[in-house]
N, C-alpha and C. Protein backbone atom coordinates (compact mmCIF):
# COMPACT_ATOMS: atom_id res chain seq x y z
N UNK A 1 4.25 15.45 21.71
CA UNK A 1 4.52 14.05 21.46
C UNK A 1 3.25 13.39 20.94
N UNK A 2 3.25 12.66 19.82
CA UNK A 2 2.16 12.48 19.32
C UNK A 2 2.06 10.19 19.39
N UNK A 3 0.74 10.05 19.57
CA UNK A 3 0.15 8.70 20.00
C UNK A 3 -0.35 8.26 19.29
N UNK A 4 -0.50 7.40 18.33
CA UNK A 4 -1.53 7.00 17.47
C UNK A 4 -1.94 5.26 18.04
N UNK A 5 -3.06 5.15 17.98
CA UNK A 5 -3.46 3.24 18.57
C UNK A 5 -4.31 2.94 17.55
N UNK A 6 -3.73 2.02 16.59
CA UNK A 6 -4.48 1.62 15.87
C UNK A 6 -4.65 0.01 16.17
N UNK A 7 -5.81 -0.32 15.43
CA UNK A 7 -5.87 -2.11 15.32
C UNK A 7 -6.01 -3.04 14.36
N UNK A 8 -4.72 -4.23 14.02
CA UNK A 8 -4.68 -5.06 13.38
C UNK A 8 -4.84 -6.51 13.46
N UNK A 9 -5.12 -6.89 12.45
CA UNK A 9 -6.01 -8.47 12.69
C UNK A 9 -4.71 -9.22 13.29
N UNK A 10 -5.38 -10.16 14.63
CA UNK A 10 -3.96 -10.81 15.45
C UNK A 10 -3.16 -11.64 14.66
N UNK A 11 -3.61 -12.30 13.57
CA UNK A 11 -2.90 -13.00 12.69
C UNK A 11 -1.74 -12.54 12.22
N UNK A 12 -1.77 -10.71 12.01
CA UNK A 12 -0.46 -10.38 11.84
C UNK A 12 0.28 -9.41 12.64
N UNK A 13 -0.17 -10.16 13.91
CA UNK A 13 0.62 -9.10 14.71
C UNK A 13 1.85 -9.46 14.82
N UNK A 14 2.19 -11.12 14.55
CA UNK A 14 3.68 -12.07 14.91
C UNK A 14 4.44 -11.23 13.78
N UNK A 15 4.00 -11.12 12.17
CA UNK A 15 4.70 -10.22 11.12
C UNK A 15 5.25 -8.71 11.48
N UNK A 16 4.40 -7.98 12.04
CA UNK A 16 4.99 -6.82 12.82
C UNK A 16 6.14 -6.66 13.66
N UNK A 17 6.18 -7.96 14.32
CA UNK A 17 7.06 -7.84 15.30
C UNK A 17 8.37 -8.71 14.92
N UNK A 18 8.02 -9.39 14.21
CA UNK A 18 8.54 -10.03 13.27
C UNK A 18 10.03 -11.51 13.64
N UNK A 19 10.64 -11.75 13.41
CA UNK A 19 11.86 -12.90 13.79
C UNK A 19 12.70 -12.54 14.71
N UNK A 20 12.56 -12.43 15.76
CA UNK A 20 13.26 -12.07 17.33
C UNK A 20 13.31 -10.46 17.87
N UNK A 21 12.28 -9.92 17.10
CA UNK A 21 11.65 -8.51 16.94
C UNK A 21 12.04 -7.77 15.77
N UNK A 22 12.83 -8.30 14.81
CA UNK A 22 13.60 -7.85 14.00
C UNK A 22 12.82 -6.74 13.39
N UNK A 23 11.81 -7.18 12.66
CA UNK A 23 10.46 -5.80 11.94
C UNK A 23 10.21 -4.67 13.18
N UNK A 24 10.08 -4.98 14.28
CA UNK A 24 9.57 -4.18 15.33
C UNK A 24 11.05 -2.87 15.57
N UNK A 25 11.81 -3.55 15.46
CA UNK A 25 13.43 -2.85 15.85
C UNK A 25 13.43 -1.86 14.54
N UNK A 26 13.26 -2.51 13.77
CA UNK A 26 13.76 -1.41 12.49
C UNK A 26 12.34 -0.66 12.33
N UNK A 27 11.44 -1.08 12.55
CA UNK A 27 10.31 0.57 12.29
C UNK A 27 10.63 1.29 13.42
N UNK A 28 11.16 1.16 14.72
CA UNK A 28 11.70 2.18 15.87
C UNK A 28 12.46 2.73 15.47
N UNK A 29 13.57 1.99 14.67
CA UNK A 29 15.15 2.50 14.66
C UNK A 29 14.64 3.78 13.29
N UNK A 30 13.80 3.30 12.43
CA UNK A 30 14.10 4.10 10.99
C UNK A 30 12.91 5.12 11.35
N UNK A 31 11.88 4.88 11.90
CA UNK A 31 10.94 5.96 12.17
C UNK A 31 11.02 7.30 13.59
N UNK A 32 12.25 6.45 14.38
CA UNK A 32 12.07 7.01 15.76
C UNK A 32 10.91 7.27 16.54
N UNK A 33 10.08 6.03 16.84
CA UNK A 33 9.43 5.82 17.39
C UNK A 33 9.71 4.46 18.33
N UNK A 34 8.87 4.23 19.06
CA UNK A 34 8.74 3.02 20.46
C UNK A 34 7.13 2.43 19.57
N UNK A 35 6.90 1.09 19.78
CA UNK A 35 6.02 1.05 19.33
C UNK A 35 5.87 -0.30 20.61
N UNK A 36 4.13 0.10 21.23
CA UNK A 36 3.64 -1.48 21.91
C UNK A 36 2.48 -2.30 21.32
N UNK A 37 2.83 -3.61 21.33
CA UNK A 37 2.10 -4.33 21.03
C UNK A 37 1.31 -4.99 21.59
N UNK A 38 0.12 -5.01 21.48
CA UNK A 38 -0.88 -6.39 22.73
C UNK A 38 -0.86 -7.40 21.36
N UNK A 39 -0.46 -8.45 21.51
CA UNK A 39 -0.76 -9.84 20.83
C UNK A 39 -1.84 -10.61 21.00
N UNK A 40 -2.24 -10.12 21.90
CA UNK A 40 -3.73 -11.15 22.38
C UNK A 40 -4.99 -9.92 21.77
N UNK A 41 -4.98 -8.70 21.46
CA UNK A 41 -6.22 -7.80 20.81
C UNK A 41 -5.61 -7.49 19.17
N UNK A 42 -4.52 -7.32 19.47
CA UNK A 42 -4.01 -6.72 17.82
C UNK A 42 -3.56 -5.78 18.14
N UNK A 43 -3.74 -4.69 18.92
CA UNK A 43 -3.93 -3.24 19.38
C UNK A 43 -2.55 -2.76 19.46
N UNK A 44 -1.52 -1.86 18.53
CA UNK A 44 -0.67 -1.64 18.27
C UNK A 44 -0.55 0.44 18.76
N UNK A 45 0.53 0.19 19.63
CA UNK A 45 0.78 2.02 20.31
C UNK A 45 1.60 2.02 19.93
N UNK A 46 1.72 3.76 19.09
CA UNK A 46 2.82 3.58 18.12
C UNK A 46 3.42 5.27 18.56
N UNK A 47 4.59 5.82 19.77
CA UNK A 47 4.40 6.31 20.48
C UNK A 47 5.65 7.29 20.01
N UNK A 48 5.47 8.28 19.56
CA UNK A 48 7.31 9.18 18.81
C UNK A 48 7.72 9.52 20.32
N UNK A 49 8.61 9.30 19.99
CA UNK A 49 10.22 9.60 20.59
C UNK A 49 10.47 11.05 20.55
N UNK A 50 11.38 11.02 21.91
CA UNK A 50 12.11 13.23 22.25
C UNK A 50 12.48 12.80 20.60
N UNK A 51 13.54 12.13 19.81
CA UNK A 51 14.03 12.58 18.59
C UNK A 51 13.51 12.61 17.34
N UNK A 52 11.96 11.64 17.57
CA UNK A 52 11.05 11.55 16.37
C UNK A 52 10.60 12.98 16.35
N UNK A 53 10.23 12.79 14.68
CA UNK A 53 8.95 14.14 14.61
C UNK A 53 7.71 12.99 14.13
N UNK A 54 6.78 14.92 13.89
CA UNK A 54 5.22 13.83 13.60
C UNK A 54 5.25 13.05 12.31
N UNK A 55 6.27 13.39 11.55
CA UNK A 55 5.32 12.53 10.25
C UNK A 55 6.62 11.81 9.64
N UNK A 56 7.57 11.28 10.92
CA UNK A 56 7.92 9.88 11.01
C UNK A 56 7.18 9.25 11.37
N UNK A 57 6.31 9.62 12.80
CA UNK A 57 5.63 8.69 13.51
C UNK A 57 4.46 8.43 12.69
N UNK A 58 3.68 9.20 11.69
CA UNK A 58 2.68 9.07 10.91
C UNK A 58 2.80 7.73 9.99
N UNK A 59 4.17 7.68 9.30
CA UNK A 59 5.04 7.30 8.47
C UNK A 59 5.20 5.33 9.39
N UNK A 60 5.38 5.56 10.44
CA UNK A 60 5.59 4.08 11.24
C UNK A 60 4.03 3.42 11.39
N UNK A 61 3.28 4.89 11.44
CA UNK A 61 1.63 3.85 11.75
C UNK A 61 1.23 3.21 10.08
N UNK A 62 1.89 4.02 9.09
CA UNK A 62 1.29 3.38 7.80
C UNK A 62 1.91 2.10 7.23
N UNK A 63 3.15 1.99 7.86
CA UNK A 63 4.06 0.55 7.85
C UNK A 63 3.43 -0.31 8.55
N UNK A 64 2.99 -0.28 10.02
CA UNK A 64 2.30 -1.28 10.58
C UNK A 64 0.79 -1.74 10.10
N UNK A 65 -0.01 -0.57 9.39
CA UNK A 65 -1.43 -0.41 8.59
C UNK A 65 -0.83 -1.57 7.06
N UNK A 66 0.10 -1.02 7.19
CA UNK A 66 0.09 -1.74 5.51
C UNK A 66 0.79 -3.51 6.02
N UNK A 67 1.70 -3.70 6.97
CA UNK A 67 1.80 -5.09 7.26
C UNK A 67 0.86 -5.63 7.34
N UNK A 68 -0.36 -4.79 8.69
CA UNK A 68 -1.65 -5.70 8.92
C UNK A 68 -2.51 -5.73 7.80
N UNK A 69 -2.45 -5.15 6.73
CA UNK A 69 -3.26 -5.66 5.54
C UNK A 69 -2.79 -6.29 4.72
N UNK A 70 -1.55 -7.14 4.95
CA UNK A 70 -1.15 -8.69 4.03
C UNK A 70 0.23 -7.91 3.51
N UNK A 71 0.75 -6.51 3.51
CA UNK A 71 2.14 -6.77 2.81
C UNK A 71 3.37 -7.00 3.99
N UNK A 72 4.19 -7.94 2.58
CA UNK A 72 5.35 -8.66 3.66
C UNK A 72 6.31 -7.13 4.42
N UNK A 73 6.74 -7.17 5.02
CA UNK A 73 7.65 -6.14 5.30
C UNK A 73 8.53 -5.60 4.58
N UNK A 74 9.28 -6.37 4.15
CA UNK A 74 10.25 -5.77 2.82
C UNK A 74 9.26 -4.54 1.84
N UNK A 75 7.54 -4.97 1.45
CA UNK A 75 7.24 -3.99 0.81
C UNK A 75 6.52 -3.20 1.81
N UNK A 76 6.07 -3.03 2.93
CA UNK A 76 6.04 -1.71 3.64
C UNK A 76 6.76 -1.04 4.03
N UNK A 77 8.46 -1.42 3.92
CA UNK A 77 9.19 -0.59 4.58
C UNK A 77 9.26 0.39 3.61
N UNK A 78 8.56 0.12 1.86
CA UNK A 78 9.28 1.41 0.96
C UNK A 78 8.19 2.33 1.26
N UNK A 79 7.39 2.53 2.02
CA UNK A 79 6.85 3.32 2.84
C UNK A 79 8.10 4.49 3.15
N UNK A 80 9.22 3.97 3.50
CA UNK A 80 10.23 5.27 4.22
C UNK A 80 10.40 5.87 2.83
N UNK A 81 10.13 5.42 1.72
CA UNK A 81 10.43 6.89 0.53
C UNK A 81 9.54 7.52 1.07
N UNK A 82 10.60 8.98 0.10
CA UNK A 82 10.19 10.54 0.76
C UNK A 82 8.09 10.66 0.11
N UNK A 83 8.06 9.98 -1.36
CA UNK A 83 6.79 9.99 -1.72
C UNK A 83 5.86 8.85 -2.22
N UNK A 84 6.47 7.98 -1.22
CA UNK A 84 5.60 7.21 -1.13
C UNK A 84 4.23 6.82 -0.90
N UNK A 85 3.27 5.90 -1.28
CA UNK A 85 1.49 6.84 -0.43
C UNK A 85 0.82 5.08 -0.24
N UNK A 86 0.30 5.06 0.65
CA UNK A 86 -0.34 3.94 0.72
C UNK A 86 -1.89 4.32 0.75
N UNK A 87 -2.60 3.18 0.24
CA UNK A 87 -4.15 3.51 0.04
C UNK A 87 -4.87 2.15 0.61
N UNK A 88 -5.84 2.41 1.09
CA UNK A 88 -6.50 0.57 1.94
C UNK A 88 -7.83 1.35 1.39
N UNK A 89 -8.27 0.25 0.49
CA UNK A 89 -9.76 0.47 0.01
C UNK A 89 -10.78 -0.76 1.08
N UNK A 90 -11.60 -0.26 1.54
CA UNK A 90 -12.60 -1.72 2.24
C UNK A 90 -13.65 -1.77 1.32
N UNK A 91 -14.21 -2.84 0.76
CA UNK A 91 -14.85 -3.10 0.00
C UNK A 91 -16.35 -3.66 1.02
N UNK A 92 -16.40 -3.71 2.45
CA UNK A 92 -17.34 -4.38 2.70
C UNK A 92 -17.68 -3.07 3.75
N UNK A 93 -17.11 -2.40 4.17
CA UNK A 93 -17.36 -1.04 4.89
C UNK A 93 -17.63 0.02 4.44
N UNK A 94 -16.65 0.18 3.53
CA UNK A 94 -16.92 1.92 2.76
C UNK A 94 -17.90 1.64 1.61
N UNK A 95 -17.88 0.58 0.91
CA UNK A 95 -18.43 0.69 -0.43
C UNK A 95 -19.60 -0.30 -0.35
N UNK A 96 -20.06 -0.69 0.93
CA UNK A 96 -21.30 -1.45 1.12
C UNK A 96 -21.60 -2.94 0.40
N UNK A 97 -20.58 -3.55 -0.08
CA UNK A 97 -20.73 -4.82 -0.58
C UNK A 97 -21.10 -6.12 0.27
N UNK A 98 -21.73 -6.88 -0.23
CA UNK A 98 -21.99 -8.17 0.59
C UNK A 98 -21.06 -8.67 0.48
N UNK A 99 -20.68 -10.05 1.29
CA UNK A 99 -19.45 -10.78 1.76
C UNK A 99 -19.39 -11.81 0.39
N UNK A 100 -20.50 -11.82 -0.35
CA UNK A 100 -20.00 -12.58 -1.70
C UNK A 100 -19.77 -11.86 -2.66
N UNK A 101 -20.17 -10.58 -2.84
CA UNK A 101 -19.40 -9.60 -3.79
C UNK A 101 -18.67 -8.98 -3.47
N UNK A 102 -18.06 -8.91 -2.04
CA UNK A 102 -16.33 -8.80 -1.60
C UNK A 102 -15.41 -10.05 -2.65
N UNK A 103 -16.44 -11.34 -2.36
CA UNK A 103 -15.15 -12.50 -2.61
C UNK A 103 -15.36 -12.19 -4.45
N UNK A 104 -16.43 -11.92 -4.95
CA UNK A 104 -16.42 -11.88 -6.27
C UNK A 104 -15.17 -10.49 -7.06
N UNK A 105 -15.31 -9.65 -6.37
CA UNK A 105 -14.04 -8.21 -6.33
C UNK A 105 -12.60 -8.61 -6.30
N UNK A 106 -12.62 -9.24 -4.87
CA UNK A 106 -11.20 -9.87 -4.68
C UNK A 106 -10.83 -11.06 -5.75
N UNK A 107 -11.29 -11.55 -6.04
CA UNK A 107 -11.08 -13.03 -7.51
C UNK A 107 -11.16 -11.99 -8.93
N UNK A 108 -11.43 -10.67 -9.18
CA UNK A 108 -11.25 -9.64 -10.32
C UNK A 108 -10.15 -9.35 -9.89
N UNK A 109 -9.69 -8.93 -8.98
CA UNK A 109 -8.86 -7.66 -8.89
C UNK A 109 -7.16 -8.62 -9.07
N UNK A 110 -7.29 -10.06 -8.01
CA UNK A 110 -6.34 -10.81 -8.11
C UNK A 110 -6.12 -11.61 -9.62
N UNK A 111 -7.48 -12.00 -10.36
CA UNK A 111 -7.49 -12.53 -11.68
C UNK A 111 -6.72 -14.06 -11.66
N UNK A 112 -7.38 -14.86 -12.34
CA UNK A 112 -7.03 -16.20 -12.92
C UNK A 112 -5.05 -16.48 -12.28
N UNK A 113 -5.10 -16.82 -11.67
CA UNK A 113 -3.56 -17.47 -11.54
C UNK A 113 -2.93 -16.35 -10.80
N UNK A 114 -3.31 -15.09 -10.50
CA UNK A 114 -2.77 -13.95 -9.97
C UNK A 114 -2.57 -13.25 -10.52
N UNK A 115 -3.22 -13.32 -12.89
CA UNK A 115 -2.39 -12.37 -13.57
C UNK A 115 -3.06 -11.12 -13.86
N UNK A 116 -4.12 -10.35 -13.10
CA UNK A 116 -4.75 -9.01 -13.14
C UNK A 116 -3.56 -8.97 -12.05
N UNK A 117 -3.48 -9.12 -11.07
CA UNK A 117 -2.66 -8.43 -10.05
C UNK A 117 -1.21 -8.03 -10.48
N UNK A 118 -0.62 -9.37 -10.80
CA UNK A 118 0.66 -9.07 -11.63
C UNK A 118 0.84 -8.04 -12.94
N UNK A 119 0.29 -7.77 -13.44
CA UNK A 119 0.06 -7.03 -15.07
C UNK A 119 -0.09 -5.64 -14.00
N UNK A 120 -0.69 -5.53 -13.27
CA UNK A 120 -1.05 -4.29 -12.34
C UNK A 120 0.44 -3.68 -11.63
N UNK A 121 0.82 -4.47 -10.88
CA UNK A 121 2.02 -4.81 -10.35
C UNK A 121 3.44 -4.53 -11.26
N UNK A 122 3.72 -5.31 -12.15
CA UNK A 122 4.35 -5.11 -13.16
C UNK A 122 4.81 -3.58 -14.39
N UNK A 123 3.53 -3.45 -14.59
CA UNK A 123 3.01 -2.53 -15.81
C UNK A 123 3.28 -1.04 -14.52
N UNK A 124 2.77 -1.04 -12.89
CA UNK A 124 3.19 0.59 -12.91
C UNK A 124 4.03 0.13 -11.31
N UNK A 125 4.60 -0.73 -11.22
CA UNK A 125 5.57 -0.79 -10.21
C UNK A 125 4.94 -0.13 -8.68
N UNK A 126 3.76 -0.17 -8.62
CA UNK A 126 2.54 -0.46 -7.40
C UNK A 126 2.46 -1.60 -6.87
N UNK A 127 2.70 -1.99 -5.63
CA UNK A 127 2.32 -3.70 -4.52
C UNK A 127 1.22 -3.19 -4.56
N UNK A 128 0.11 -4.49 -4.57
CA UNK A 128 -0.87 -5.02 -3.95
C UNK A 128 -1.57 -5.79 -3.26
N UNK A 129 -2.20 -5.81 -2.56
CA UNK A 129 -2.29 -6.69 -1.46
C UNK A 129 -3.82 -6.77 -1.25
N UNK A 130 -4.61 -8.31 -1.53
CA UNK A 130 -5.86 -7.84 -1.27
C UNK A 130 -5.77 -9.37 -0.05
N UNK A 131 -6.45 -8.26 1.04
CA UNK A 131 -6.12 -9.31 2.72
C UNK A 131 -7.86 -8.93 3.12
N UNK A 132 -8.35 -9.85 3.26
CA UNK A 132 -9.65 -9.58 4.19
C UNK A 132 -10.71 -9.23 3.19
N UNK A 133 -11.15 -8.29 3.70
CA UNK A 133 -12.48 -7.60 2.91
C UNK A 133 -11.66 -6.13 2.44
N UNK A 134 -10.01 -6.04 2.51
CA UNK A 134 -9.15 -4.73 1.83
C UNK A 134 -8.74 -5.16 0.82
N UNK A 135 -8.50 -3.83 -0.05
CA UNK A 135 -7.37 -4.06 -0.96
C UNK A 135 -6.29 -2.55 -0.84
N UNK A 136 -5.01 -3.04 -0.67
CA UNK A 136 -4.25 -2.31 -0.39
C UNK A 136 -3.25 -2.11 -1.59
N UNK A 137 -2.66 -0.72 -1.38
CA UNK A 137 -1.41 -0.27 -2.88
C UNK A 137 -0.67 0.51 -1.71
N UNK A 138 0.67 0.21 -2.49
CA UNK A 138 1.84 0.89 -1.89
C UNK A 138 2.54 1.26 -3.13
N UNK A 139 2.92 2.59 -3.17
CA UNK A 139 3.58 3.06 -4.70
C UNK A 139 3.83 4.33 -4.41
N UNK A 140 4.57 4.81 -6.09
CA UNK A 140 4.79 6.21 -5.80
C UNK A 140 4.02 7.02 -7.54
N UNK A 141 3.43 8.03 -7.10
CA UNK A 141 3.06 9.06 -8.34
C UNK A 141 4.07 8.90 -9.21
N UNK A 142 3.24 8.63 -10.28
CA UNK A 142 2.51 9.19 -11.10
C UNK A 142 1.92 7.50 -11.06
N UNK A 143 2.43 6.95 -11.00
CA UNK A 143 2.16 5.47 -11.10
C UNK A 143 1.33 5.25 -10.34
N UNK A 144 1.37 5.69 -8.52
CA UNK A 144 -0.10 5.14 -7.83
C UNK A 144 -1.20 5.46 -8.45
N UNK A 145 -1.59 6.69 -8.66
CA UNK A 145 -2.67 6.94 -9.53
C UNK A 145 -3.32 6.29 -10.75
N UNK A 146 -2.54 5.81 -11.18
CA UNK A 146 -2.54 4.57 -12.46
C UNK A 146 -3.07 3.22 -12.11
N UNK A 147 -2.25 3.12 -10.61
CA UNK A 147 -2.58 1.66 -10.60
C UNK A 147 -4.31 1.72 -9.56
N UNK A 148 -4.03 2.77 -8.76
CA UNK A 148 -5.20 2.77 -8.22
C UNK A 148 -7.00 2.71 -8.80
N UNK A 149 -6.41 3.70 -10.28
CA UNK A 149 -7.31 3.99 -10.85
C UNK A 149 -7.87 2.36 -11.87
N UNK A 150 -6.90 1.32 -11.94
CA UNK A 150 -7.24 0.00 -12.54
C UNK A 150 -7.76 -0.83 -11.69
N UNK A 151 -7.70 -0.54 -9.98
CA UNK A 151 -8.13 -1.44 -9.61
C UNK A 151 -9.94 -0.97 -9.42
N UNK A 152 -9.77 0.70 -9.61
CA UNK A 152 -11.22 1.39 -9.08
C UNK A 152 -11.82 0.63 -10.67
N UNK A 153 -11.78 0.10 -11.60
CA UNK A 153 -12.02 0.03 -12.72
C UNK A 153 -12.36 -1.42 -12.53
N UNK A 154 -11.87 -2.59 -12.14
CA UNK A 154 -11.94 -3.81 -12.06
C UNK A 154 -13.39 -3.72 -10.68
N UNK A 155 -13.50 -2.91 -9.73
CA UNK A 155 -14.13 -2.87 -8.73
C UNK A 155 -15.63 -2.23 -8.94
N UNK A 156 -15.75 -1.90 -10.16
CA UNK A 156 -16.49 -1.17 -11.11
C UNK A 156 -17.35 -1.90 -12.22
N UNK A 157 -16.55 -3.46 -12.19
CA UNK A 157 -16.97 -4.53 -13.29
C UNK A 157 -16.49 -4.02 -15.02
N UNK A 158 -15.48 -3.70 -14.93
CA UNK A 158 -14.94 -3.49 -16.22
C UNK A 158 -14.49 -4.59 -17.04
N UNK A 159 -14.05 -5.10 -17.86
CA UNK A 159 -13.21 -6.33 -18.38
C UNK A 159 -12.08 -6.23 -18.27
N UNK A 160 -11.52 -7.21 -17.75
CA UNK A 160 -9.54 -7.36 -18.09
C UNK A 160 -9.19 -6.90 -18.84
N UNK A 161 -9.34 -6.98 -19.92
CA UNK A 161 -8.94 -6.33 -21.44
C UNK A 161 -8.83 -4.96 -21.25
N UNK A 162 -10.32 -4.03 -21.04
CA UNK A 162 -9.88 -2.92 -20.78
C UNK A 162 -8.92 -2.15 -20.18
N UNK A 163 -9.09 -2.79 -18.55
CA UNK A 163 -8.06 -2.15 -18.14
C UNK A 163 -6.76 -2.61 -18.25
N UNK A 164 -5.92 -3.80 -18.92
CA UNK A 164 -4.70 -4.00 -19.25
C UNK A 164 -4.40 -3.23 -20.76
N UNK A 165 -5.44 -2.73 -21.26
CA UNK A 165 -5.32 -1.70 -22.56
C UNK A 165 -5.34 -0.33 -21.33
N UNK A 166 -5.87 -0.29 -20.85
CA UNK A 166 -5.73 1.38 -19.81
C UNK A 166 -4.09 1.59 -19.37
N UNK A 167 -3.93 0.97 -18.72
CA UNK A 167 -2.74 0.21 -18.02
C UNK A 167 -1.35 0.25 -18.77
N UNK A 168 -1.81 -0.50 -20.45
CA UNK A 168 -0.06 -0.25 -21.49
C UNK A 168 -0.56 1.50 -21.93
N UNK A 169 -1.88 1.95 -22.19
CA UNK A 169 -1.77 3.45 -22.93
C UNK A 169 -1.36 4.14 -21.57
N UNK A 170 -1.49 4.28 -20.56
CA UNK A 170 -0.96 5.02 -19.14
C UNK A 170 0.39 5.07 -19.16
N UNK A 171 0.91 3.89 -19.04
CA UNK A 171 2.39 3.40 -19.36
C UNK A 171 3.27 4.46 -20.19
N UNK A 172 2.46 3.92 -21.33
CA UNK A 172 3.26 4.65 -22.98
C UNK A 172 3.46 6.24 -22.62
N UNK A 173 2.37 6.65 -21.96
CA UNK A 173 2.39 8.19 -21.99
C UNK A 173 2.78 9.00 -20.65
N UNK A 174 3.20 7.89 -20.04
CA UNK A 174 4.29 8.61 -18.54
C UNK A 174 5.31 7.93 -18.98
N UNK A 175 5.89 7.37 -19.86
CA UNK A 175 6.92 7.02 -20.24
C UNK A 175 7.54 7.86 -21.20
N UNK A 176 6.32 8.57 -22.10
CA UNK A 176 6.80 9.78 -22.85
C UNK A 176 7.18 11.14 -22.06
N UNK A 177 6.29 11.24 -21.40
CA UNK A 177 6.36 12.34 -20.60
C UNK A 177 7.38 12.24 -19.89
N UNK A 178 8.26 11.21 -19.36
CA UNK A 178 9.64 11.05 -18.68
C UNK A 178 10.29 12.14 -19.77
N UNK A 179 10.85 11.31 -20.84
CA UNK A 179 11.67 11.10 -21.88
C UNK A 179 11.35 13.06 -22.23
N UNK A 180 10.30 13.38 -22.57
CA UNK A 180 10.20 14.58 -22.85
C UNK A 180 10.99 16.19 -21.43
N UNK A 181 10.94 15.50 -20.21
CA UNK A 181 11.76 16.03 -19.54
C UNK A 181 13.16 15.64 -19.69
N UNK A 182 13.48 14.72 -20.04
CA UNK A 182 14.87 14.70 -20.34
C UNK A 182 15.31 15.40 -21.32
N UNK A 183 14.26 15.55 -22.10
CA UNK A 183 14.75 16.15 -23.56
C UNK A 183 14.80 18.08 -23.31
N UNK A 184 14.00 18.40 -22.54
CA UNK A 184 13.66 19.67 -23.05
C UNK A 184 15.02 20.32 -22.31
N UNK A 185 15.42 21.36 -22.64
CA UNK A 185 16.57 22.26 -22.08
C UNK A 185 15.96 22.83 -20.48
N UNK A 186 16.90 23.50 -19.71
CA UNK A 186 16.26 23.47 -18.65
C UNK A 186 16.14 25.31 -18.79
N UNK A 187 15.27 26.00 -18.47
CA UNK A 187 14.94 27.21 -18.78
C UNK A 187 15.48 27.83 -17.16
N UNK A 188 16.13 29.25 -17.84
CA UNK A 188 17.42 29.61 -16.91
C UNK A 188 15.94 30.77 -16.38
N UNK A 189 15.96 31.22 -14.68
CA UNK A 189 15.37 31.82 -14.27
C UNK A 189 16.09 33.15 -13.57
């Protein structure tokens, strides 16, 4: 039986648990797990069940990881696709930035009115979420990689331009590459 205790900022612990537990019920019900909450630390036990396995319960800690880093529930639950991947970059922990070139990162990555985020968002069907000193993606391959790789690019001091030119040529050519599996015959083994 496997335990994981992780901790999220108390601000969103009410989102976790959500409108008369409603968020809390459905990551039990769809992950088969029990999950406890302390509201007064953040401190979330996220505990599988005789009927869970491990990598539902893996699967319920990255739903509650990705609520507590700013996404609404509706987009952590697509967490339950089979290949789905979530990624939490810290910009003030892992990558050693000061707390004004966190805020200078986060104002790139979100862009003028929200439209680097949206064009990001849009262009490879990746959420983003930049909460705190994180920036978080929820998506699926071939596309996370795409979008991840625009935000490592904006975080890098690149220009908008570039990477919304990275972004439509990425596009164009997993869009071919679809189309070219549709096309080819399927080779008999």
């Amino acid at each position: 039986m496997n335990v994981f205790r992780i901790r999220i900022p108390k601000q969103r612990v009410g989102v976790v648990i959500g409108s008369k537990g409603e968020v809390k019920r459905r990551i039990e019900k769809s992950c088969r797990v029990k999950l406890n909450i302390d509201s007064s630390t953040g401190d979330v036990e996220i505990i599988q069940t005789d009927e869970g396995d491990p990598v539902s319960c893996l699967i319920a800690k990255n739903i509650v990881l990705a609520i507590g880093r700013g996404f609404s529930p509706e987009r952590a639950f697509r967490l339950l696709d089979e290949d789905a991947m979530l990624e939490i970059i810290d910009l003030k922990d892992d990558l050693g930035f000061s707390k004004n070139a966190v805020k200078r990162i986060q104002g790139r990555i979100i862009g003028r009115e929200g439209k680097a985020r949206r064009m990001i968002e849009e262009l490879t069907g990746v959420y983003i979420s930049v909460y705190g000193d994180t920036v978080a993606l929820i998506g699926k391959s071939p596309w996370f990689e795409v979008a991840k790789e625009a935000v490592w690019m904006l975080i890098e001091g690149r220009q908008h331009s570039t990477v919304y030119k990275y972004l439509t040529r990425e596009r164009r050519r997993i869009k071919r590459l679809e189309m070219d599996i549709w096309k080819r015959p399927e080779e008999v083994i």
